[in-house]
N, C-alpha and C. Protein backbone atom coordinates (compact mmCIF):
# COMPACT_ATOMS: atom_id res chain seq x y z
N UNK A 1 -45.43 -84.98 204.84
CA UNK A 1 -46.00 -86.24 204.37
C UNK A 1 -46.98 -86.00 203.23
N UNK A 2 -47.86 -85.06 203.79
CA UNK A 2 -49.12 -84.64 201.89
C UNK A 2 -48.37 -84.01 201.36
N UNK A 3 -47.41 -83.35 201.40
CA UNK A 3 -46.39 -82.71 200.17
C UNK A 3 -45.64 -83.70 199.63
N UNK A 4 -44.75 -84.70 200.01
CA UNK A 4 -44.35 -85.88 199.46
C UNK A 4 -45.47 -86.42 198.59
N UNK A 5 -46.84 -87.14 199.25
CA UNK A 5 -47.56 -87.99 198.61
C UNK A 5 -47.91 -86.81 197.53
N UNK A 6 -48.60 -85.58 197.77
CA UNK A 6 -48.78 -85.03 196.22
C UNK A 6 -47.78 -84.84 195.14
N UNK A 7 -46.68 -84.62 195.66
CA UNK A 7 -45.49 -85.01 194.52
C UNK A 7 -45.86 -85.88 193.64
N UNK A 8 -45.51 -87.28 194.33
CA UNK A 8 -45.68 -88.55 193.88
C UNK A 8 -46.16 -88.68 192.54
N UNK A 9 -47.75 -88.27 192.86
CA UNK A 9 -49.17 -88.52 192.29
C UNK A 9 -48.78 -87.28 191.14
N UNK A 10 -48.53 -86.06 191.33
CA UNK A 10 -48.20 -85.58 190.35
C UNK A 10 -46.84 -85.74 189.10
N UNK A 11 -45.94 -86.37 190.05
CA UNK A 11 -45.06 -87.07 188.68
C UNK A 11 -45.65 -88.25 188.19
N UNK A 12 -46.66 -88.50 188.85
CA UNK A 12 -47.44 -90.03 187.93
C UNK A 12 -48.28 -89.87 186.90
N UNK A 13 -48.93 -88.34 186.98
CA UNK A 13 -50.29 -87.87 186.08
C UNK A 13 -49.16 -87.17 185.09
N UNK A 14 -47.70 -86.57 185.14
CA UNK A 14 -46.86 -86.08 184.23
C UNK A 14 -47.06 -87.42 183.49
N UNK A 15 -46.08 -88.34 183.88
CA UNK A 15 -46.03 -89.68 182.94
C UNK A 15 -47.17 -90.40 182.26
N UNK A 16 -48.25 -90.35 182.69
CA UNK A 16 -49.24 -90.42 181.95
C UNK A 16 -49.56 -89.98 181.24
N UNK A 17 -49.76 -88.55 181.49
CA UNK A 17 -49.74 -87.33 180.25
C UNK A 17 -49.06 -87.39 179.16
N UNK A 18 -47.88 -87.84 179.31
CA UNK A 18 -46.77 -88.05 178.30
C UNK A 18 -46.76 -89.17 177.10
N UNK A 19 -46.94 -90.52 178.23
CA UNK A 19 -47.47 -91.26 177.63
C UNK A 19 -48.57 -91.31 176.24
N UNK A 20 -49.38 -90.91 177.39
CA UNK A 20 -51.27 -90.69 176.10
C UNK A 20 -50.45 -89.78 174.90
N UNK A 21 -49.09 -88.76 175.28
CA UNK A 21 -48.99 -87.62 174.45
C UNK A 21 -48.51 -88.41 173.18
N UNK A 22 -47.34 -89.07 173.42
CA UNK A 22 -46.32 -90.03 172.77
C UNK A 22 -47.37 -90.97 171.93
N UNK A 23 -48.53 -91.29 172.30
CA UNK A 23 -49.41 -92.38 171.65
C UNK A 23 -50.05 -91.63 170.59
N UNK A 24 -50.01 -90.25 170.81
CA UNK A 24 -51.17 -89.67 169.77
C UNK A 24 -49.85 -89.16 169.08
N UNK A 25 -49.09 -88.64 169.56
CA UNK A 25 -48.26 -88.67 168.24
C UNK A 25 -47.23 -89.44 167.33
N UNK A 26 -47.87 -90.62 167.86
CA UNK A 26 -47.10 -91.98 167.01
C UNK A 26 -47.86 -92.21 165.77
N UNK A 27 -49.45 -91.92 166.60
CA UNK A 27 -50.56 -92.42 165.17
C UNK A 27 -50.66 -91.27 164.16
């Protein structure tokens, strides 16, 4: 069950990461 939920949370902070990444290299 905490190995599932930390998954989760860590493919969520990837996509975020990515996100913010994708934004700074648009500008």
């Amino acid at each position: 069950m905490y190995e599932t939920k930390y998954k989760k949370l860590s493919a969520n902070a990837k996509l975020v990461y990515a996100m913010l990444l994708y934004r700074t290299n648009l500008s």
